[in-house]
PDB file of N, CA and C in Angstrom:
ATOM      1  N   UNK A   1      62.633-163.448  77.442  1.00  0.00           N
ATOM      2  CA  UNK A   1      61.568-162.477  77.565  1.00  0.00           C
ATOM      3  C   UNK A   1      62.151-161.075  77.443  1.00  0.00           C
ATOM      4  N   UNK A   2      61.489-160.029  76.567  1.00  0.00           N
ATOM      5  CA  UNK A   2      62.051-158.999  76.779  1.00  0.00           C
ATOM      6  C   UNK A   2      61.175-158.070  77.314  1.00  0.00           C
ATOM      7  N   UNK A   3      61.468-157.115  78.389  1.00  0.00           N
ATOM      8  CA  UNK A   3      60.770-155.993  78.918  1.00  0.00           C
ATOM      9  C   UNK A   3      60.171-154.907  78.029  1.00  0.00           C
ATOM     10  N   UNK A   4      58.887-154.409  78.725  1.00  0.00           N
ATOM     11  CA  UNK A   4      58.635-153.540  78.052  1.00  0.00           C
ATOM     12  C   UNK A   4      57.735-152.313  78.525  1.00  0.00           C
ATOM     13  N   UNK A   5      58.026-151.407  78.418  1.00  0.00           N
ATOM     14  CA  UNK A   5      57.546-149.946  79.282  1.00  0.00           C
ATOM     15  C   UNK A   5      56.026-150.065  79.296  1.00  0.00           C
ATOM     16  N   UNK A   6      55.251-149.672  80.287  1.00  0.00           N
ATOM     17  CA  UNK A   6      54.129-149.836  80.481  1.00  0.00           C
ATOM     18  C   UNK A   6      53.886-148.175  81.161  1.00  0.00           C
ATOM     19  N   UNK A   7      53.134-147.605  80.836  1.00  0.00           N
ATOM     20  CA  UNK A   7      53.142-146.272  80.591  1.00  0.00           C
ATOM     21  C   UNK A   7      52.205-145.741  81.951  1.00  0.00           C
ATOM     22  N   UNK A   8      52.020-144.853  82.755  1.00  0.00           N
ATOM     23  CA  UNK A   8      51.615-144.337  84.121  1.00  0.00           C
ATOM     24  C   UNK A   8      50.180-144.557  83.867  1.00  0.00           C
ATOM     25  N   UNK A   9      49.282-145.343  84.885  1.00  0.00           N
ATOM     26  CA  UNK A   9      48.053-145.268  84.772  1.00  0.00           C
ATOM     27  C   UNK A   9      47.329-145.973  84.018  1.00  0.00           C
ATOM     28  N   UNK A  10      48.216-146.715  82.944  1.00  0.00           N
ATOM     29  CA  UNK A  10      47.087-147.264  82.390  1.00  0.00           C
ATOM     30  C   UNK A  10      46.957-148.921  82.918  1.00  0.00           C
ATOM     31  N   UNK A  11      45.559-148.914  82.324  1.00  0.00           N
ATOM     32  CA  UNK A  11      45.090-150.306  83.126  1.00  0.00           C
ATOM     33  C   UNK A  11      45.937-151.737  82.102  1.00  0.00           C
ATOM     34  N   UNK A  12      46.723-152.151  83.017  1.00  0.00           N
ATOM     35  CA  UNK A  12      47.246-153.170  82.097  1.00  0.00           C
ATOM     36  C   UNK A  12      46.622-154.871  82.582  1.00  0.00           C
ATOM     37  N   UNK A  13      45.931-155.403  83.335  1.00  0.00           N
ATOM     38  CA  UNK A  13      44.581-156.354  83.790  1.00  0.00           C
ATOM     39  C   UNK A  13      43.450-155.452  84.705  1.00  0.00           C
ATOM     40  N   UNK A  14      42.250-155.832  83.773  1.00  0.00           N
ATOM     41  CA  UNK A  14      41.355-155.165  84.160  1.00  0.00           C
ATOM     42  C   UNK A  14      40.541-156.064  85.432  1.00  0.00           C
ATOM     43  N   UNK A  15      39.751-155.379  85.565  1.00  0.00           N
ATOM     44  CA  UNK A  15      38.442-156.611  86.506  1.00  0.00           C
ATOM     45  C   UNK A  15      37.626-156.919  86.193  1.00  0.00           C
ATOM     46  N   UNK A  16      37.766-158.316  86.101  1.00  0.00           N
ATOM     47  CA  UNK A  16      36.810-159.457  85.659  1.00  0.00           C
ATOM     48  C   UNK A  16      36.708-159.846  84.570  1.00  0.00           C
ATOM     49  N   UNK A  17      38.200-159.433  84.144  1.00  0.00           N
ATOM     50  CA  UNK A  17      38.941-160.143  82.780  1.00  0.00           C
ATOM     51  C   UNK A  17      39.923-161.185  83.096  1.00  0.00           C
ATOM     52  N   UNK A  18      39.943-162.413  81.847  1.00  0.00           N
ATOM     53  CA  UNK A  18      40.903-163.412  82.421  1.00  0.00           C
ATOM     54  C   UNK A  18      42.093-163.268  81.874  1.00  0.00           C
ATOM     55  N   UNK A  19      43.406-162.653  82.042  1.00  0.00           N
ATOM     56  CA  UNK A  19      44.331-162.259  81.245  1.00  0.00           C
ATOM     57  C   UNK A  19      44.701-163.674  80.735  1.00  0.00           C
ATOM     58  N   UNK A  20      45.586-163.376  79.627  1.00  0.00           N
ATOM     59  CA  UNK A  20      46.699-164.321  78.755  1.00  0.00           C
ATOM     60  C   UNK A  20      47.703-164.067  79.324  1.00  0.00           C
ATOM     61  N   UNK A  21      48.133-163.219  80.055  1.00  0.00           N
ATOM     62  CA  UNK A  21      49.909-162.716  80.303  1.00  0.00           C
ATOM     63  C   UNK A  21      50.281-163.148  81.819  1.00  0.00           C
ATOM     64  N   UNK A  22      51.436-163.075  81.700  1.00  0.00           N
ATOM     65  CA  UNK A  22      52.002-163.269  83.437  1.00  0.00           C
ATOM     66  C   UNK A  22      52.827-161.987  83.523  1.00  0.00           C
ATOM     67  N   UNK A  23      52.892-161.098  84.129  1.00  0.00           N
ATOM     68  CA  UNK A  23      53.600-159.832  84.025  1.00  0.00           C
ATOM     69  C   UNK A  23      54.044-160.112  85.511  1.00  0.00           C
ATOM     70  N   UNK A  24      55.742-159.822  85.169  1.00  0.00           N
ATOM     71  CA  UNK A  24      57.111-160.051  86.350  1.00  0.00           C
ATOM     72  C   UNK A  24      57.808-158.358  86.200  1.00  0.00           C
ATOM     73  N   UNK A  25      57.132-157.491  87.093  1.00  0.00           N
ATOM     74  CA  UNK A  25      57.768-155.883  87.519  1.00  0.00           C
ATOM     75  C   UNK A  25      58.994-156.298  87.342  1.00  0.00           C
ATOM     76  N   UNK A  26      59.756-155.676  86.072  1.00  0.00           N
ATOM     77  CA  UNK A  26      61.416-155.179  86.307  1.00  0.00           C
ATOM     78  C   UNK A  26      61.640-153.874  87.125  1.00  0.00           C
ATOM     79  N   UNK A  27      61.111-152.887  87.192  1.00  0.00           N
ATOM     80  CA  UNK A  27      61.262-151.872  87.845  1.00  0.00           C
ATOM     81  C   UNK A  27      59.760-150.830  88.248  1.00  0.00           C
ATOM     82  N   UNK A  28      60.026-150.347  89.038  1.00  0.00           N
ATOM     83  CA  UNK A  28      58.655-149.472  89.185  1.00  0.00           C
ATOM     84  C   UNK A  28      57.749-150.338  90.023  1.00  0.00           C
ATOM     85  N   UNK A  29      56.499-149.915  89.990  1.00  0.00           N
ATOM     86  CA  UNK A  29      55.439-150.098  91.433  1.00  0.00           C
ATOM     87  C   UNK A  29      53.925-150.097  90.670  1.00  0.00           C
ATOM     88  N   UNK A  30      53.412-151.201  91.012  1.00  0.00           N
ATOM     89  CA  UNK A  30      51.814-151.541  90.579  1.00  0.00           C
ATOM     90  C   UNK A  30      50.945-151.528  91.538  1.00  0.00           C
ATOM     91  N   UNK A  31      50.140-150.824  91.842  1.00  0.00           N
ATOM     92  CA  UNK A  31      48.572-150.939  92.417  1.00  0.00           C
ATOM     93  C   UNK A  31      47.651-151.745  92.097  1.00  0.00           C
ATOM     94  N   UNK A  32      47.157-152.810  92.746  1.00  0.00           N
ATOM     95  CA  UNK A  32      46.239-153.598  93.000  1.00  0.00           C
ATOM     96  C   UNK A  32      44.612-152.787  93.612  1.00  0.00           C
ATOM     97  N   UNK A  33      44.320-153.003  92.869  1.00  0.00           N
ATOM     98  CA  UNK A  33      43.117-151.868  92.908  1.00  0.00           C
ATOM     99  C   UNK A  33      41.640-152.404  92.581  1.00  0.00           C
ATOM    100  N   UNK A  34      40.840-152.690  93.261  1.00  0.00           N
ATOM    101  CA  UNK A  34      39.185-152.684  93.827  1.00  0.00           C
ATOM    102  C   UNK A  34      38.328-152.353  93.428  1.00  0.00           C
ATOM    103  N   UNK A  35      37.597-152.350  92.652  1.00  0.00           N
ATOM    104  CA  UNK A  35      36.790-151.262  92.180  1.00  0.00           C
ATOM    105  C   UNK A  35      35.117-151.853  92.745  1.00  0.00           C
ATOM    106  N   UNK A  36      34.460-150.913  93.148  1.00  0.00           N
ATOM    107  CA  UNK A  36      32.889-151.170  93.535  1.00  0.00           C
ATOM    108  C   UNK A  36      31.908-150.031  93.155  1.00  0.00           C
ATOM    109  N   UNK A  37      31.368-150.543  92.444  1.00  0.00           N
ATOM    110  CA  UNK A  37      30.586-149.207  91.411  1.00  0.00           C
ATOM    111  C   UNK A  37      31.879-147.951  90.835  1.00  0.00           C
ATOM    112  N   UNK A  38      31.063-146.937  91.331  1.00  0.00           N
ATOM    113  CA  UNK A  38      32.229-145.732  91.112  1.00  0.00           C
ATOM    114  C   UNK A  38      33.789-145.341  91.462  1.00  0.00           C
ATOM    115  N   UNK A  39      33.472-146.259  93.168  1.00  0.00           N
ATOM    116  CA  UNK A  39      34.706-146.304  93.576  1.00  0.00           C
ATOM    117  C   UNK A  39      35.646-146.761  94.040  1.00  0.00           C
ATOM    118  N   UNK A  40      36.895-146.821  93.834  1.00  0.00           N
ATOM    119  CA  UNK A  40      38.368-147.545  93.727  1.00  0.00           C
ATOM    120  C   UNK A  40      38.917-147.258  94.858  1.00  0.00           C
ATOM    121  N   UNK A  41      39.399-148.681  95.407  1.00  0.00           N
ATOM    122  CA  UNK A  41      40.304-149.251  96.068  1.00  0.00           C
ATOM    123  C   UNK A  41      41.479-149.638  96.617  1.00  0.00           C
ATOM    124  N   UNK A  42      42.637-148.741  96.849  1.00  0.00           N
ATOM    125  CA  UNK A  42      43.945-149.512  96.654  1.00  0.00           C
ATOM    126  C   UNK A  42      44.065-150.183  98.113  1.00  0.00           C
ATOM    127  N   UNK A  43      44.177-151.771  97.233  1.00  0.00           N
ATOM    128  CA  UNK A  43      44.563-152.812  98.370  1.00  0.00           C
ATOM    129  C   UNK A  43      45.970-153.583  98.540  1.00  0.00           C
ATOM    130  N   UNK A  44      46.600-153.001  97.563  1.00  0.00           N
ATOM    131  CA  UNK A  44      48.313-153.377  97.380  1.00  0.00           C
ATOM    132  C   UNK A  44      48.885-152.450  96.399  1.00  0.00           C
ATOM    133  N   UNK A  45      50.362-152.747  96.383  1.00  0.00           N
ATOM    134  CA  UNK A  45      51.407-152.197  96.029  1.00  0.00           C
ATOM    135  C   UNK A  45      52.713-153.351  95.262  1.00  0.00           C
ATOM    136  N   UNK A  46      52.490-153.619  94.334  1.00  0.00           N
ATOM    137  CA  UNK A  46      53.546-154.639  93.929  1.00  0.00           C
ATOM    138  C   UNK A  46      54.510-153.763  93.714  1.00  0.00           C
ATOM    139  N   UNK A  47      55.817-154.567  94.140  1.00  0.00           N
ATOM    140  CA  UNK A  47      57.186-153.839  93.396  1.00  0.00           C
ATOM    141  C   UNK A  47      58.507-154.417  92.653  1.00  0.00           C
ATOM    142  N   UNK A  48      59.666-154.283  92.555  1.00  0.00           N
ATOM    143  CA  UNK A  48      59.977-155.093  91.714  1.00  0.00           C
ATOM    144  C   UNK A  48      60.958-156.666  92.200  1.00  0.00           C
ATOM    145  N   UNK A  49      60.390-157.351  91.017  1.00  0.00           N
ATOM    146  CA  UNK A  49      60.093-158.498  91.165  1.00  0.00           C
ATOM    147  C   UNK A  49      59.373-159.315  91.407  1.00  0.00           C
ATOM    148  N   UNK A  50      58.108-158.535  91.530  1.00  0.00           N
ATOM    149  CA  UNK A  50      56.871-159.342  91.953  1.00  0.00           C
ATOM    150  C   UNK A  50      55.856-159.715  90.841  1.00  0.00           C
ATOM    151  N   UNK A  51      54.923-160.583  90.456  1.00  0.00           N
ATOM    152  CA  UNK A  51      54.251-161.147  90.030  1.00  0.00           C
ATOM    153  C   UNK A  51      53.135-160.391  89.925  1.00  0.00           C
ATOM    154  N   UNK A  52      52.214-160.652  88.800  1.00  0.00           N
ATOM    155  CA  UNK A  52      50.814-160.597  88.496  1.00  0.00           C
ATOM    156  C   UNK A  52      50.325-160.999  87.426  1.00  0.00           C
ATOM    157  N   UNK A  53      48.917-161.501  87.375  1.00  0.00           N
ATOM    158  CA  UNK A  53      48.311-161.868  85.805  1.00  0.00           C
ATOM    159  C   UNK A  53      48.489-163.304  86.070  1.00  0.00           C
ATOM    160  N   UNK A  54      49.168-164.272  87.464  1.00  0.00           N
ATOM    161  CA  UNK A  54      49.204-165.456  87.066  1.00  0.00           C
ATOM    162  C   UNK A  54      48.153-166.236  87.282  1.00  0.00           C
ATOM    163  N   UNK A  55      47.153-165.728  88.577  1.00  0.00           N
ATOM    164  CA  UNK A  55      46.169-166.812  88.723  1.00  0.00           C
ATOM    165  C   UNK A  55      44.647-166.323  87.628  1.00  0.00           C
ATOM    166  N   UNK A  56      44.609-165.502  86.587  1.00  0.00           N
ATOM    167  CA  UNK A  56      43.771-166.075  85.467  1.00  0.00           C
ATOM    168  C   UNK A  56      44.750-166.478  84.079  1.00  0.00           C
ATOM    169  N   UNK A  57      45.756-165.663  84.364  1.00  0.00           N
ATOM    170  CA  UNK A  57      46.561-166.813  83.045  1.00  0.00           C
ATOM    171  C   UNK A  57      46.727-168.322  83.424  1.00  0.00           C
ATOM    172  N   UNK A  58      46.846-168.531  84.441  1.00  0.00           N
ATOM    173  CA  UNK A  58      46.975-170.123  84.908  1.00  0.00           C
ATOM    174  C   UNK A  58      45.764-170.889  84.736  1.00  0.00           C
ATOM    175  N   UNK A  59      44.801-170.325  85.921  1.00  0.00           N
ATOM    176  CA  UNK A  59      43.303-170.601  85.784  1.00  0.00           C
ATOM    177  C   UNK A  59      42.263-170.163  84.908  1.00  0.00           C
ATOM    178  N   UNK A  60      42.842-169.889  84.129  1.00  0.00           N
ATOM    179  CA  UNK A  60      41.305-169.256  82.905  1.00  0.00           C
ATOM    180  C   UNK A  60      40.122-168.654  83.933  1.00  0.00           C
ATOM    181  N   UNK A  61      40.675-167.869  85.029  1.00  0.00           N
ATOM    182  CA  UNK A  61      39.522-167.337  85.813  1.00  0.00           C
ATOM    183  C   UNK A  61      39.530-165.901  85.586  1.00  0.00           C
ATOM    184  N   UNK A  62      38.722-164.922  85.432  1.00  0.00           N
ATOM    185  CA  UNK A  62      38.511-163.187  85.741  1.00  0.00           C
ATOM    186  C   UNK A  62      39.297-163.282  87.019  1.00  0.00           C
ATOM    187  N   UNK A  63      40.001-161.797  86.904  1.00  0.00           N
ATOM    188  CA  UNK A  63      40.630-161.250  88.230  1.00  0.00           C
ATOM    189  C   UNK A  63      39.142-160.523  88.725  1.00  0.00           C
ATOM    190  N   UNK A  64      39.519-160.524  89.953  1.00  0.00           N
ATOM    191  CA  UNK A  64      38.422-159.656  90.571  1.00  0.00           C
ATOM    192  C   UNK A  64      39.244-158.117  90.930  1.00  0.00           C
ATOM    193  N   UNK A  65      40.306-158.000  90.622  1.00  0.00           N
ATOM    194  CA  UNK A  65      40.824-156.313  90.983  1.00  0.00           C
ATOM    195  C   UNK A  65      41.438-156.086  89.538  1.00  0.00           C
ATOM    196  N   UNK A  66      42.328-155.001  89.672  1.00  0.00           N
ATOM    197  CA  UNK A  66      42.812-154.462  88.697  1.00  0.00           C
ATOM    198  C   UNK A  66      44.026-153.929  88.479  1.00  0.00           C
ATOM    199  N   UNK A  67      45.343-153.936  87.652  1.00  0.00           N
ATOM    200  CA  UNK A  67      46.612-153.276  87.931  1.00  0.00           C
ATOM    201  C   UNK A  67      46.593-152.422  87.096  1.00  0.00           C
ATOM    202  N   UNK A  68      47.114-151.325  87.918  1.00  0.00           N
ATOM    203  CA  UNK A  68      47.853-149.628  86.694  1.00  0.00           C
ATOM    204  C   UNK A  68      49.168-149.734  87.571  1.00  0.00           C
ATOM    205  N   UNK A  69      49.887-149.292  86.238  1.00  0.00           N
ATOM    206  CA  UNK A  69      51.593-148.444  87.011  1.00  0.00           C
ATOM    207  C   UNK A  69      50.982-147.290  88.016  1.00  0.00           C
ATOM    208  N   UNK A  70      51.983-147.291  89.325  1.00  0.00           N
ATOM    209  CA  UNK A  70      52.271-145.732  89.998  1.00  0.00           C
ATOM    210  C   UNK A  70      52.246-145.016  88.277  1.00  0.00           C
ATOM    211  N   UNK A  71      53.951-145.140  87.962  1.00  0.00           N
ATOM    212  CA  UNK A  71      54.640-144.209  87.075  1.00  0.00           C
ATOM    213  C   UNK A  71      54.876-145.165  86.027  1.00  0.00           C
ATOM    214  N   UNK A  72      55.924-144.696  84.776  1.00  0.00           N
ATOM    215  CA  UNK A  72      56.046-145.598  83.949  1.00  0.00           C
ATOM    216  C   UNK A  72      57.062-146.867  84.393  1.00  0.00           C
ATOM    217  N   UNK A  73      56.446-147.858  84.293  1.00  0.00           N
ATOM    218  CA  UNK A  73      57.195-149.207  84.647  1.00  0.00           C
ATOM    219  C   UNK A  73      57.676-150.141  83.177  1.00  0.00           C
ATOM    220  N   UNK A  74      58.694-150.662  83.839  1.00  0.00           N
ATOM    221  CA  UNK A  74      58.953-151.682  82.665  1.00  0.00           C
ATOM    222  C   UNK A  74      58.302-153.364  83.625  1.00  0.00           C
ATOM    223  N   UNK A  75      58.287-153.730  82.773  1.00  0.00           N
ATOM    224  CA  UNK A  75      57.738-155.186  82.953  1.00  0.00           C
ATOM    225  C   UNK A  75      57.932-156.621  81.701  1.00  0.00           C
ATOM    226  N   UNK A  76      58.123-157.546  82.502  1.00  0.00           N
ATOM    227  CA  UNK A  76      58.324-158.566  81.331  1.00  0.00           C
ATOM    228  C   UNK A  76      56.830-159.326  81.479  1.00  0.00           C
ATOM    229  N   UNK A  77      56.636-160.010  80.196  1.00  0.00           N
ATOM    230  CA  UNK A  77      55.612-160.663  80.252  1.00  0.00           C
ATOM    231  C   UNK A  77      55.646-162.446  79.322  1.00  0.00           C
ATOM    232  N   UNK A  78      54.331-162.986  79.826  1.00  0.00           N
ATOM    233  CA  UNK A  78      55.025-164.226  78.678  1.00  0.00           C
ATOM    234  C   UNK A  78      53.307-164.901  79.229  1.00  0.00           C
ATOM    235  N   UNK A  79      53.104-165.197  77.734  1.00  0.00           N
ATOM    236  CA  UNK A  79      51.749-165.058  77.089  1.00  0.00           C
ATOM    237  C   UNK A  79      51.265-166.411  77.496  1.00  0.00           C
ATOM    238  N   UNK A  80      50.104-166.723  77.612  1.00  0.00           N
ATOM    239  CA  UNK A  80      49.695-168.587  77.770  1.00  0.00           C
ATOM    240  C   UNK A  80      49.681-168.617  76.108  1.00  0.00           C
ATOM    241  N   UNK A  81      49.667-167.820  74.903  1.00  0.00           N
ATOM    242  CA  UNK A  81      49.439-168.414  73.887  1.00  0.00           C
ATOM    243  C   UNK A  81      50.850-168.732  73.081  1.00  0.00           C
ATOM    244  N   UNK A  82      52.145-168.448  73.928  1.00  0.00           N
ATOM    245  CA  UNK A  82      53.489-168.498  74.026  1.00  0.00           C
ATOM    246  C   UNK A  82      53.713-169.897  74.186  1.00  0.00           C
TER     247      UNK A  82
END
């Protein structure tokens, strides 16, 4: 797998989308984030080495939250169509 920079802020799994990816933080810090109508949530903090994207890449289910980088992060990923 090779890493790859994921840039400050942007939404890399949205809510109530079922990702394809499993994204494993090499460095840097992800927000787990809520959203209800207008307004957002932070209910975690991933950091590195931690996981996300696996239970709808696994389960073909929508996430119900959402991840952005703090700052720019690198991250590895590895696709269900992999």
């Amino acid at each position: 797998m090779k890493a790859e920079y994921i840039p400050q802020r942007e939404d890399v799994i949205l809510q109530n989308e079922a990702p394809d990816d499993v994204y494993i933080i090499v460095s840097g810090e992800v927000e787990i984030i809520d959203c209800e109508g207008e307004k957002e949530h932070v209910v975690g903090t991933l950091q590195s080495a931690d996981m996300f994207g696996e239970v709808g890449a696994l389960c073909c289910r929508p996430q119900s939250i959402f991840t952005t980088p703090e700052a720019e992060d690198q991250c590895t990923n590895r696709s269900n169509a992999d």
